[in-house]
N, C-alpha and C. Protein backbone atom coordinates (compact mmCIF):
# COMPACT_ATOMS: atom_id res chain seq x y z
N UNK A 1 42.07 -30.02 -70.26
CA UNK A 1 40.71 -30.14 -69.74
C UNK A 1 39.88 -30.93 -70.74
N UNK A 2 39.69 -32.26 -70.59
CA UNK A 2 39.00 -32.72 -71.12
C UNK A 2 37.32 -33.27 -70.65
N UNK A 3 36.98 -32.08 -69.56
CA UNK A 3 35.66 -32.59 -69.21
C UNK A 3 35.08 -32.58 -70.20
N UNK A 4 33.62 -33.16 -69.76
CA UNK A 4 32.26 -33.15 -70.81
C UNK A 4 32.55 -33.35 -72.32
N UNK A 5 33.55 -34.35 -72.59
CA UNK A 5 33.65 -34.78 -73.91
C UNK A 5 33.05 -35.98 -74.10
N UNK A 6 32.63 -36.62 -73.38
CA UNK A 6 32.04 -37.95 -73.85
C UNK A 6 33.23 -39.27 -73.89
N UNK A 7 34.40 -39.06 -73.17
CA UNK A 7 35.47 -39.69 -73.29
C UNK A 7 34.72 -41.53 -72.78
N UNK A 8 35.16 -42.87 -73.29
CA UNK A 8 34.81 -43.68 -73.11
C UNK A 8 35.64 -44.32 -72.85
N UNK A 9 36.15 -45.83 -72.48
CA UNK A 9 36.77 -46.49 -71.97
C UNK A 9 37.71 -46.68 -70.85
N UNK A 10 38.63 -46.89 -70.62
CA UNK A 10 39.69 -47.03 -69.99
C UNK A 10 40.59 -45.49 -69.95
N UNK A 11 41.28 -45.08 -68.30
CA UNK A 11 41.87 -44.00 -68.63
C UNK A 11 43.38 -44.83 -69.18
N UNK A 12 44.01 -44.32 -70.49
CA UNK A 12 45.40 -45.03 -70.89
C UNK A 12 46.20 -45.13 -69.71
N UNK A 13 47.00 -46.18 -69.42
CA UNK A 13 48.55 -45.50 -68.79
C UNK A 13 49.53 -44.80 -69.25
N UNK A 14 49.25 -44.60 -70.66
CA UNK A 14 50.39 -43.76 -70.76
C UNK A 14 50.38 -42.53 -70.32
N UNK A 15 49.26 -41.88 -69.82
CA UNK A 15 49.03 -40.98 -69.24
C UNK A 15 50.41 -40.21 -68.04
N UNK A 16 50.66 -41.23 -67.74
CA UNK A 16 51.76 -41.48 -66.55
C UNK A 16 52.85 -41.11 -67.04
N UNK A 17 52.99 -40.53 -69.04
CA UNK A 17 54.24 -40.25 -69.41
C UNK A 17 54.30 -38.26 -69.46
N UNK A 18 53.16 -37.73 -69.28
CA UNK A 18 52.77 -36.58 -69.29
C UNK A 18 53.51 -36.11 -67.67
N UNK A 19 54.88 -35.82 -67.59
CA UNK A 19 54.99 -35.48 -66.28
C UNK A 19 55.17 -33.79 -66.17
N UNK A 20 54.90 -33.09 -67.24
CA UNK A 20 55.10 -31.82 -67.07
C UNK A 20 53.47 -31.52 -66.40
N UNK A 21 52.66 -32.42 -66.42
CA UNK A 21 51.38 -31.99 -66.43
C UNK A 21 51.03 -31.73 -64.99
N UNK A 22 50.09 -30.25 -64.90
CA UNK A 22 49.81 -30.19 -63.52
C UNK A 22 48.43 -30.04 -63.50
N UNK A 23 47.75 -30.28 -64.10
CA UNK A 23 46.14 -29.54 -63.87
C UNK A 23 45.86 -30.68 -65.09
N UNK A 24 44.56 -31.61 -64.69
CA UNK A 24 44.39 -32.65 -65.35
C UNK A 24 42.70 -33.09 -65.05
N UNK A 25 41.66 -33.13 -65.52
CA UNK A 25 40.32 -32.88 -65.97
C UNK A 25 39.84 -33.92 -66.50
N UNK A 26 39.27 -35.02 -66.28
CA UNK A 26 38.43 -35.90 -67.11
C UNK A 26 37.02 -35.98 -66.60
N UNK A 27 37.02 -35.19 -65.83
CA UNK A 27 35.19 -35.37 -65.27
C UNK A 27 34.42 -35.11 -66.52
N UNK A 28 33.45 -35.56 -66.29
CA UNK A 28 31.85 -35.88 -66.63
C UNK A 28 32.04 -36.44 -68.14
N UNK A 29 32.37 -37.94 -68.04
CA UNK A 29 32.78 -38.54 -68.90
C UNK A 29 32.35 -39.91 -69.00
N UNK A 30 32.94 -40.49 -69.60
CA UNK A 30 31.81 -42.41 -69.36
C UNK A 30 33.27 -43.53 -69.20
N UNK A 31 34.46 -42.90 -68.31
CA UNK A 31 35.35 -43.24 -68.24
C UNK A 31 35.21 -44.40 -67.04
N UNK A 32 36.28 -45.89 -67.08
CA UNK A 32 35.44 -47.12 -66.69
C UNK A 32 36.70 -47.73 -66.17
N UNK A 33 37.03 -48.55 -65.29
CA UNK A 33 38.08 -48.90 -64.67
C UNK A 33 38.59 -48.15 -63.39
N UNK A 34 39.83 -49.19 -63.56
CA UNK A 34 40.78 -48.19 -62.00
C UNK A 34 41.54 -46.84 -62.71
N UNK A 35 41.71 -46.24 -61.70
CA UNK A 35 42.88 -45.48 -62.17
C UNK A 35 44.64 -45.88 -62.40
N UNK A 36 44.98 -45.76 -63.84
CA UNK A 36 46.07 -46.47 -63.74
C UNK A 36 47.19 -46.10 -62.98
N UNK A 37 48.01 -46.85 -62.17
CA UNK A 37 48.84 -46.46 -61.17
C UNK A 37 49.83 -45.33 -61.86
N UNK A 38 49.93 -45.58 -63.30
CA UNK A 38 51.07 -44.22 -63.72
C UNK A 38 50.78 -43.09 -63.11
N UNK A 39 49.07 -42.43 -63.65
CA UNK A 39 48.85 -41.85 -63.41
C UNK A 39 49.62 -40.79 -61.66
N UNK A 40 49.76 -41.99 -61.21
CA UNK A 40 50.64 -41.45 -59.84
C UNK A 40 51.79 -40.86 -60.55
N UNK A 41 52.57 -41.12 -61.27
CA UNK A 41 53.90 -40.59 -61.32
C UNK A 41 53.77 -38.85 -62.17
N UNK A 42 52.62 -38.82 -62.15
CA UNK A 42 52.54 -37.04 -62.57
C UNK A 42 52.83 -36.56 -61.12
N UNK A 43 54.22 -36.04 -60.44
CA UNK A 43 54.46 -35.70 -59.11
C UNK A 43 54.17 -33.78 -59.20
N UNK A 44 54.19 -33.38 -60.39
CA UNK A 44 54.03 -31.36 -60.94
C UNK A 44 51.96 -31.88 -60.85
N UNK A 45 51.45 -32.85 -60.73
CA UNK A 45 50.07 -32.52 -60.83
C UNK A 45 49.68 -31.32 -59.28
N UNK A 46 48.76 -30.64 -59.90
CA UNK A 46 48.04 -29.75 -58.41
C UNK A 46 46.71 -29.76 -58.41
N UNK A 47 46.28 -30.47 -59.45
CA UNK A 47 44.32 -30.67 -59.70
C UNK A 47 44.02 -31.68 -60.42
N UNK A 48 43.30 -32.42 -59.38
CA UNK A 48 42.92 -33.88 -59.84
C UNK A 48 41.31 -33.88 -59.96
N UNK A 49 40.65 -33.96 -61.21
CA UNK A 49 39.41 -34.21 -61.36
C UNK A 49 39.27 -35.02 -62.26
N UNK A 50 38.40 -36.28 -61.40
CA UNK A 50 37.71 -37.44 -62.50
C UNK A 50 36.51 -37.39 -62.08
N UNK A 51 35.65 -36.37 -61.97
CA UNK A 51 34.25 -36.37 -60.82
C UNK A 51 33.41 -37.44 -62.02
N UNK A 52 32.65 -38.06 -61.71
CA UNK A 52 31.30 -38.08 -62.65
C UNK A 52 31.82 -39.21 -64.00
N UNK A 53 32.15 -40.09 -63.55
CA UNK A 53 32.80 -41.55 -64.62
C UNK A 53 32.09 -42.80 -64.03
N UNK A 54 32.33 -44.13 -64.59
CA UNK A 54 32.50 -45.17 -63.48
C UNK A 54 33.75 -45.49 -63.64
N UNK A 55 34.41 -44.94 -62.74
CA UNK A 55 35.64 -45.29 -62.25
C UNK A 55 35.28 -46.13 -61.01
N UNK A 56 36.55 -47.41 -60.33
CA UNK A 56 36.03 -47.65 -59.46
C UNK A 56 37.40 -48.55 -59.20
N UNK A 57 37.56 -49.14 -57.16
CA UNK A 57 38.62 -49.85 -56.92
C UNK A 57 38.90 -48.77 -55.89
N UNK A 58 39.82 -49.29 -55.13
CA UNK A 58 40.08 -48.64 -53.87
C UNK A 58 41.66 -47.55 -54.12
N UNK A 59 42.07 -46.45 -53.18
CA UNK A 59 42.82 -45.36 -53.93
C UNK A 59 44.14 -45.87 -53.22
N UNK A 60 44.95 -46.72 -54.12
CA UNK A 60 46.32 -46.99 -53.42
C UNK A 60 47.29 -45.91 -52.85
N UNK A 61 48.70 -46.40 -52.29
CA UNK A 61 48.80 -46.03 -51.35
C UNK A 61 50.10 -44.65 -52.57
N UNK A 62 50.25 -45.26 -53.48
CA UNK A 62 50.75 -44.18 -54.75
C UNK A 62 50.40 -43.04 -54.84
N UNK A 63 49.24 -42.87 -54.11
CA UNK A 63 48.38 -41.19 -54.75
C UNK A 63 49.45 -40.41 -53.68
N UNK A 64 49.92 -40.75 -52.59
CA UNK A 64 50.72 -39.95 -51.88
C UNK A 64 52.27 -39.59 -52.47
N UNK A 65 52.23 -40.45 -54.05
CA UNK A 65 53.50 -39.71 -54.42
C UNK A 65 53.17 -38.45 -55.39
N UNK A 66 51.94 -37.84 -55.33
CA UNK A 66 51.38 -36.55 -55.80
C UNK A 66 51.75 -35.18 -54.47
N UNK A 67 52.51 -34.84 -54.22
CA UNK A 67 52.93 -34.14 -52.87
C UNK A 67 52.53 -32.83 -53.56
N UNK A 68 52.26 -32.51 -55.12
CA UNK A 68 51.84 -31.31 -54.95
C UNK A 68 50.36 -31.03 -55.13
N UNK A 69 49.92 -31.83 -55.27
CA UNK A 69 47.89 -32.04 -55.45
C UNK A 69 47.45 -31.34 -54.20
N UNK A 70 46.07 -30.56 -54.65
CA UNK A 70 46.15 -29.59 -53.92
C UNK A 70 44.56 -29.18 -53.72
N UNK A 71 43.75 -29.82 -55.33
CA UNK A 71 42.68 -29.94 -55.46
C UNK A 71 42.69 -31.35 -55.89
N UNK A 72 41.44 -32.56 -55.37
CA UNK A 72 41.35 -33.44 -55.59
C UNK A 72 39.57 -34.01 -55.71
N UNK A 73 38.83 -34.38 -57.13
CA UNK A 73 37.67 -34.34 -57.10
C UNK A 73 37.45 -35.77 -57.55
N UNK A 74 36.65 -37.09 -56.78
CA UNK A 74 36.54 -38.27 -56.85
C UNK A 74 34.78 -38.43 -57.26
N UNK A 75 34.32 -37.58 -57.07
CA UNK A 75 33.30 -37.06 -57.01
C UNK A 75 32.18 -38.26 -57.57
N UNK A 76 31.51 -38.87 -57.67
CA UNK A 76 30.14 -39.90 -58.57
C UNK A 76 30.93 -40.42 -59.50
N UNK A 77 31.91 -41.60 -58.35
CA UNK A 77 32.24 -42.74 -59.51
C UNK A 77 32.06 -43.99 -58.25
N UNK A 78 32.36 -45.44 -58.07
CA UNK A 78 32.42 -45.86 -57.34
C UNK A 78 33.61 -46.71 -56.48
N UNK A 79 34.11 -45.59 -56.22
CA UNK A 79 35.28 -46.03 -55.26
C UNK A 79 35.32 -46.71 -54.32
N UNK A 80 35.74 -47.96 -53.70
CA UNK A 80 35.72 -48.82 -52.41
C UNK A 80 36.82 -47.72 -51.56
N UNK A 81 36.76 -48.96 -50.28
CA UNK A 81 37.82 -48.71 -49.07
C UNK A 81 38.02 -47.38 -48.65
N UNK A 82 38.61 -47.51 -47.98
CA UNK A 82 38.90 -46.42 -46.98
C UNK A 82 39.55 -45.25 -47.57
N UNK A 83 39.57 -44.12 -47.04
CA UNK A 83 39.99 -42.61 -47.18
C UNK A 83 41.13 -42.21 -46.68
N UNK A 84 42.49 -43.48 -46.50
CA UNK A 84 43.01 -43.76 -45.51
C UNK A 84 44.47 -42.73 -46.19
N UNK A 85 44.50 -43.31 -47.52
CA UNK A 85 45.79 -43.08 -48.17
C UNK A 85 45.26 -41.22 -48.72
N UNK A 86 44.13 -40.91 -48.80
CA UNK A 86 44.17 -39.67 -49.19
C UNK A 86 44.43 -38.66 -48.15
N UNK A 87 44.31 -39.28 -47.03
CA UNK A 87 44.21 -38.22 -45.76
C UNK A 87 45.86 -38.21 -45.27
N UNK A 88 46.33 -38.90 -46.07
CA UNK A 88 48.18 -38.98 -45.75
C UNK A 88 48.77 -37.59 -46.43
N UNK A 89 48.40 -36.89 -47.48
CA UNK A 89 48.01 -36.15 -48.36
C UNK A 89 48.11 -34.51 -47.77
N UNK A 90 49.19 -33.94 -47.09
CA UNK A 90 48.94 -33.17 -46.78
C UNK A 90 48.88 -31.53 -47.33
N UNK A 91 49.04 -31.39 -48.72
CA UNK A 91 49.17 -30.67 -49.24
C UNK A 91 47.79 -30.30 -50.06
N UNK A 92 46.79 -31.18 -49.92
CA UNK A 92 45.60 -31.26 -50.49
C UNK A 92 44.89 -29.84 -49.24
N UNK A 93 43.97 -29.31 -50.10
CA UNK A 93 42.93 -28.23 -49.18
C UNK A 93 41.52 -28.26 -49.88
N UNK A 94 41.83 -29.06 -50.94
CA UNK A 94 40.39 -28.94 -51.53
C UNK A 94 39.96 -30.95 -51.85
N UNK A 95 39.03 -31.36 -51.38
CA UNK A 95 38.67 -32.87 -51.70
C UNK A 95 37.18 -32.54 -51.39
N UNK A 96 36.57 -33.30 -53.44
CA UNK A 96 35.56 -33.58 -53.35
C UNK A 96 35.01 -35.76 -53.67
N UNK A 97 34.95 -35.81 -52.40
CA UNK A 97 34.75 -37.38 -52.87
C UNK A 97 33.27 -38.01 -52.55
N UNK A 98 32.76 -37.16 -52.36
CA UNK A 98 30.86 -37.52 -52.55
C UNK A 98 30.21 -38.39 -54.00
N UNK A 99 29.41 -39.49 -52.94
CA UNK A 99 28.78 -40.51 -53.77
C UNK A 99 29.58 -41.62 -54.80
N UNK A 100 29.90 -41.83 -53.76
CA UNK A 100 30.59 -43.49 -53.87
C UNK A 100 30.77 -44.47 -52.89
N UNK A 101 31.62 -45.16 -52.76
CA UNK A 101 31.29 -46.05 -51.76
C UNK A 101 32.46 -46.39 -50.60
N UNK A 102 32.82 -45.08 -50.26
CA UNK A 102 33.99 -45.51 -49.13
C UNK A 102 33.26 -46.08 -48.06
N UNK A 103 34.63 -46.93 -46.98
CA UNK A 103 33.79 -47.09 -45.99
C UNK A 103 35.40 -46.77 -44.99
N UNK A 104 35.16 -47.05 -43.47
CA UNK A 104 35.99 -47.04 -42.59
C UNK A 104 36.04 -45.89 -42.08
N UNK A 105 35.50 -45.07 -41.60
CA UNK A 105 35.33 -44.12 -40.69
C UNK A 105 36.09 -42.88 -41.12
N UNK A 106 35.98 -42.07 -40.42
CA UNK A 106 36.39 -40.43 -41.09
C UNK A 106 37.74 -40.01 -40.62
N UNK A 107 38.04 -40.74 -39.12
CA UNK A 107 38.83 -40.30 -38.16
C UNK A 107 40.14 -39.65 -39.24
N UNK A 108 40.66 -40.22 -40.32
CA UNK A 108 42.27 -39.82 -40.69
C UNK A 108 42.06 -38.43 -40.83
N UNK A 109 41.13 -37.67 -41.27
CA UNK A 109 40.80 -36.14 -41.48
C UNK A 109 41.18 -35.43 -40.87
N UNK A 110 41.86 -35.60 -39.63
CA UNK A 110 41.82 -34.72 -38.66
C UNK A 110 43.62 -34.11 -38.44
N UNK A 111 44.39 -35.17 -39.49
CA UNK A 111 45.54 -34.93 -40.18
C UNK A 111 45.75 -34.10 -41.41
N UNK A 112 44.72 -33.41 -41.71
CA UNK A 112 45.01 -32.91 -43.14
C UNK A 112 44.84 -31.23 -42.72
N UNK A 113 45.61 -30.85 -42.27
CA UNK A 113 45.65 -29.02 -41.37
C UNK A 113 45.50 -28.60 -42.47
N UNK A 114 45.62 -28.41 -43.76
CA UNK A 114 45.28 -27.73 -45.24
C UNK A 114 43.98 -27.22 -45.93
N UNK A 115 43.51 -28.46 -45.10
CA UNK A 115 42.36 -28.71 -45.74
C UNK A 115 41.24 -27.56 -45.49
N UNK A 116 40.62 -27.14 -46.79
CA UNK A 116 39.59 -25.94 -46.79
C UNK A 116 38.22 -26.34 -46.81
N UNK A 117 37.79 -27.57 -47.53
CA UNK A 117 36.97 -27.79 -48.24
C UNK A 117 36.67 -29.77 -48.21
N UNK A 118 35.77 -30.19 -47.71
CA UNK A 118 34.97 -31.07 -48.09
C UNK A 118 34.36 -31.79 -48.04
N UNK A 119 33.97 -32.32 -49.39
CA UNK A 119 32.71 -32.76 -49.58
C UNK A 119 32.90 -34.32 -49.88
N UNK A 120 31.78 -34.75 -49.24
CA UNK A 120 32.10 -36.63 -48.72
C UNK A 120 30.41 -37.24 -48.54
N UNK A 121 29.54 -36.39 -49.24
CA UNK A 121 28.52 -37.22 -49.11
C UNK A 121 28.11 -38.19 -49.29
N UNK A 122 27.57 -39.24 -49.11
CA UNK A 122 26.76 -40.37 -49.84
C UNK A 122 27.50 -41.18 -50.00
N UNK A 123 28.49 -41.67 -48.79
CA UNK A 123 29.39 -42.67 -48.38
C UNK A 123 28.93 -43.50 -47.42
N UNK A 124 29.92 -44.51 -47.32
CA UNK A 124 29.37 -45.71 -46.19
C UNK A 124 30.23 -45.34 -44.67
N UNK A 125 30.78 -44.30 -44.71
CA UNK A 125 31.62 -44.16 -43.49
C UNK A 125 31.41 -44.94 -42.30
N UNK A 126 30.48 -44.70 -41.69
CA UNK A 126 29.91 -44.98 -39.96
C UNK A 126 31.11 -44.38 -39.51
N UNK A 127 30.59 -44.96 -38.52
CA UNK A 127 31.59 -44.70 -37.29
C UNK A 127 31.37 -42.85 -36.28
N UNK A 128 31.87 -42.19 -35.88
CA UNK A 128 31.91 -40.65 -35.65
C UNK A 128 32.45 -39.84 -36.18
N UNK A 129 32.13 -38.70 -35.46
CA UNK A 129 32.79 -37.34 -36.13
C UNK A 129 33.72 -37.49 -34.94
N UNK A 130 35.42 -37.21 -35.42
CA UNK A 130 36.37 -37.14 -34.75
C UNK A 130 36.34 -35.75 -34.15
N UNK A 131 37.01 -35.62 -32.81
CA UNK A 131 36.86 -34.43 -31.82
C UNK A 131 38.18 -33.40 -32.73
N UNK A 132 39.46 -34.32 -33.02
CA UNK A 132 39.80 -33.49 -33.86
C UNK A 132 39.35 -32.54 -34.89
N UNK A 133 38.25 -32.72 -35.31
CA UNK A 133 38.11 -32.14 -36.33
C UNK A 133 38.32 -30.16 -36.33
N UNK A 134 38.23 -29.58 -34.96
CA UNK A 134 38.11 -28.87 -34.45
C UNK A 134 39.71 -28.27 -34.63
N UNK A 135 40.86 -29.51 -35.09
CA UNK A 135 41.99 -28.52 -35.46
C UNK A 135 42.23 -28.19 -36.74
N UNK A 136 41.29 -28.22 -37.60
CA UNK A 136 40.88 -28.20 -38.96
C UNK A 136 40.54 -26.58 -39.71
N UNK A 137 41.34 -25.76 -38.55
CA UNK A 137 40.84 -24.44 -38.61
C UNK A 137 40.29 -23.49 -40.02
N UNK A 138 41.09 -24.55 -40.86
CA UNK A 138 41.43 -23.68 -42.01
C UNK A 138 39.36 -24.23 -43.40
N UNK A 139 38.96 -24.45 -42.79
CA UNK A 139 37.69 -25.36 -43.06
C UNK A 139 36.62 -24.01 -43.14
N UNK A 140 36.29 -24.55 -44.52
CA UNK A 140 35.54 -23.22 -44.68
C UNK A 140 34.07 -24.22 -44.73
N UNK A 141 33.98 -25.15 -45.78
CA UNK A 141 32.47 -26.09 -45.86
C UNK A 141 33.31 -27.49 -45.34
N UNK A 142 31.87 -28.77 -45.01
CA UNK A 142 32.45 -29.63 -44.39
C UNK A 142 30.85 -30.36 -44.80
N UNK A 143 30.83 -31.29 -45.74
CA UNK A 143 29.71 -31.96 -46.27
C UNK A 143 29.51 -33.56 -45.94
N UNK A 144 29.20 -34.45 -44.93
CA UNK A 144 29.03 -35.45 -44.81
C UNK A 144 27.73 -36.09 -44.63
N UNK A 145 26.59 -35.21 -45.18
CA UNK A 145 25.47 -35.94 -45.46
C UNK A 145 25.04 -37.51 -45.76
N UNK A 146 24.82 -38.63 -45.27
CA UNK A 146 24.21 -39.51 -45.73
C UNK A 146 25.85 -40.35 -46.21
N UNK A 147 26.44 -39.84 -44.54
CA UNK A 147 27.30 -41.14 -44.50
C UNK A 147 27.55 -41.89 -43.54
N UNK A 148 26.11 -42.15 -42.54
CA UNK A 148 26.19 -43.48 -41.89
C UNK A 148 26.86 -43.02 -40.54
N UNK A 149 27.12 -41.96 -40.26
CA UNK A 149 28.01 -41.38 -39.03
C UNK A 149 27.06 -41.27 -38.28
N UNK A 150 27.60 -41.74 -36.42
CA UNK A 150 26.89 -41.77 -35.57
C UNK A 150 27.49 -41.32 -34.46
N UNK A 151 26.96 -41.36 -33.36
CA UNK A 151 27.60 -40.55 -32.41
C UNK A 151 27.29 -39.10 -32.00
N UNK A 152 28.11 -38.60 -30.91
CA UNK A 152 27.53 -37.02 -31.01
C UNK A 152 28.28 -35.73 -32.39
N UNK A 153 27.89 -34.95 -32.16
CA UNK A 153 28.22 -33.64 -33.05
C UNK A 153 29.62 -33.09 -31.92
N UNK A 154 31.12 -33.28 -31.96
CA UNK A 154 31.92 -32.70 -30.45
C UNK A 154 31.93 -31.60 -31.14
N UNK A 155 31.87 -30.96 -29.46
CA UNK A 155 32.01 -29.42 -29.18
C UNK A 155 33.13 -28.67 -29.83
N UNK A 156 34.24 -29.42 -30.45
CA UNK A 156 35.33 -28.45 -30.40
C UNK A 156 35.01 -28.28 -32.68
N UNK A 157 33.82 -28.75 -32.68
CA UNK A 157 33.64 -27.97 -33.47
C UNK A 157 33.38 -26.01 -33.85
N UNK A 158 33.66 -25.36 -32.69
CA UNK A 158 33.50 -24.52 -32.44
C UNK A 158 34.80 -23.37 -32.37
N UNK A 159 36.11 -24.39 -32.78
CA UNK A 159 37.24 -23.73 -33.07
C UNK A 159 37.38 -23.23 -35.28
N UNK A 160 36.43 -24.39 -35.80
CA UNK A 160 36.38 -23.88 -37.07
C UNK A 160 35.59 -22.61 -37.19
N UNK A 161 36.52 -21.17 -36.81
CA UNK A 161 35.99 -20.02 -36.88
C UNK A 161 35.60 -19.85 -38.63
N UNK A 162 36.06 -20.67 -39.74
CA UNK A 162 36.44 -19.83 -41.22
C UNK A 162 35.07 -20.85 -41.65
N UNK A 163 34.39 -21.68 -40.70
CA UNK A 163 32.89 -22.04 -41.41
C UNK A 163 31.71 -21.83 -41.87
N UNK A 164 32.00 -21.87 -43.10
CA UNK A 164 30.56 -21.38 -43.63
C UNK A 164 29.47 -22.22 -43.79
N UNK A 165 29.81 -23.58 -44.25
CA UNK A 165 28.92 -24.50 -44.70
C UNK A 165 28.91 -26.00 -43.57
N UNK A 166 28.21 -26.22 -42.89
CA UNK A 166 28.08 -27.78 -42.32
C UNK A 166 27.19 -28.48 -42.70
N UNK A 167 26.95 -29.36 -43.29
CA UNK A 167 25.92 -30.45 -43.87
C UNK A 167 26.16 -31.92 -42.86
N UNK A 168 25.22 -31.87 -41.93
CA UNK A 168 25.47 -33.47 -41.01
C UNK A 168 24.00 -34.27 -41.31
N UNK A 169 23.31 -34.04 -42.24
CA UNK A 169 22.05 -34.52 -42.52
C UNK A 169 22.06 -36.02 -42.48
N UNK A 170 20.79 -36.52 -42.87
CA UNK A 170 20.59 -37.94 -42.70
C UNK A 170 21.80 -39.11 -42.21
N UNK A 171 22.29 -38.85 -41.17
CA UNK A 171 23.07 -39.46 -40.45
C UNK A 171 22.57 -40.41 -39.48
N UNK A 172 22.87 -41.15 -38.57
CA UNK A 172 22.49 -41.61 -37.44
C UNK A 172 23.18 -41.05 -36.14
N UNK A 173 23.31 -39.62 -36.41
CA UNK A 173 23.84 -38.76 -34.90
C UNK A 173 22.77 -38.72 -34.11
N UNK A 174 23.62 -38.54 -32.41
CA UNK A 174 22.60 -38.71 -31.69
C UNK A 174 22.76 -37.58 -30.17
N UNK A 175 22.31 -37.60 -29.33
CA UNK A 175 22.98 -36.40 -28.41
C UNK A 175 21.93 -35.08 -28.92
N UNK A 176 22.38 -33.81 -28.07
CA UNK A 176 21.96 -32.23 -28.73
C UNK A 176 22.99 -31.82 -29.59
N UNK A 177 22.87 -30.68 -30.08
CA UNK A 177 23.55 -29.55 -30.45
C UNK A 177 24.37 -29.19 -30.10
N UNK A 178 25.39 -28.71 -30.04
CA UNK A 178 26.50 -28.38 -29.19
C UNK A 178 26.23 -27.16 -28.86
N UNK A 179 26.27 -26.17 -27.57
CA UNK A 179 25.44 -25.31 -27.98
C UNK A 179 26.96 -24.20 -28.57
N UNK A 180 27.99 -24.55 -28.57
CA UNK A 180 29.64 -24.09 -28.90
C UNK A 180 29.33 -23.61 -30.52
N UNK A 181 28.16 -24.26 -31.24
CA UNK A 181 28.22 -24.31 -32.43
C UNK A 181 27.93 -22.36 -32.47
N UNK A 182 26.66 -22.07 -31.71
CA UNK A 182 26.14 -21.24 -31.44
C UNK A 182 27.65 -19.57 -32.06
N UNK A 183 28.76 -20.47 -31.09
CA UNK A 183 30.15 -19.06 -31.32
C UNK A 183 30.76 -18.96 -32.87
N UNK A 184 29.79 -19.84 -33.27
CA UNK A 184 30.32 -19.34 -34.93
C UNK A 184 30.13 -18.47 -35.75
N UNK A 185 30.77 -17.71 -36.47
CA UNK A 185 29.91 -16.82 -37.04
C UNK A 185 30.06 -16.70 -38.21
């Protein structure tokens, strides 16, 4: 755990030689670049946090050779492209990737049945909220504030019985309420 040390530069690649490592921490740091592709070959990782760096560059298609990651926090760095290769990812239940700069729509989410948790604010998404999302049962919060999503709120949001938290704020949604939301409890 090397949060909140003040770490600066570049994350090494040699990093990528640490393969016993499963739980791995560099948030809130002044860490600058891509992530180096080694870094993929930690396949024992289960917690990925770089929240709070400038990290930045789009998340190749390598992060899917992490099959046991499980928590994943991208959190206030500035990441491009799409959410495409993390949502391949099915062993993940926890992703925090709020405030950066994805774009390309949300739809792959609706593949990740694991998933408990997350948080995706202050992205460029557009596009809608997928009707799938509703097979997402296992969804306890679901944070997409002030990412450009439009369209209606679908009804079959009303199958995430385990929800506690919905954040659809400053969006460009449009339509009512569902009133389905109402059977949540």
């Amino acid at each position: 755990d090397l949060e909140n040390n003040q770490l600066t530069g570049s994350i090494p690649s040699e990093i990528g030689n640490l393969t016993n490592l499963t739980y791995l921490d560099l948030g809130e740091n002044q860490l600058t670049g891509e992530i180096p592709t080694e870094l993929y070959n930690l396949t024992n990782l289960e917690r990925l946090r770089v929240d709070n760096n400038q990290l930045f560059g789009e998340i190749p298609s390598e992060i899917g050779n992490l099959t046991n990651l499980n928590d994943l926090s991208l959190y206030g760095n500035q990441f491009t492209g799409t959410i495409d290769n993390i949502c391949y990812m099915s062993s993940l239940t926890y992703i925090s990737i709020s405030n950066n700069n994805f774009t390309g729509g949300i739809d792959c989410i609706v593949d990740m049945t694991n998933l408990s948790y997350i948080q995706a604010w202050g992205n460029e998404f557009g596009g809608e909220i997928p009707s799938g999302i509703g097979n997402l049962t296992s969804l306890t919060e679901i944070d997409f504030t002030q990412c450009q999503l439009s369209g209606s709120i679908p009804s079959e949001i009303e199958n995430l019985t385990n929800l506690i938290g919905l954040y659809l704020s400053e969006n460009q949604l449009t339509g009512s309420i569902p009133s389905e939301i109402g059977n949540l409890t």
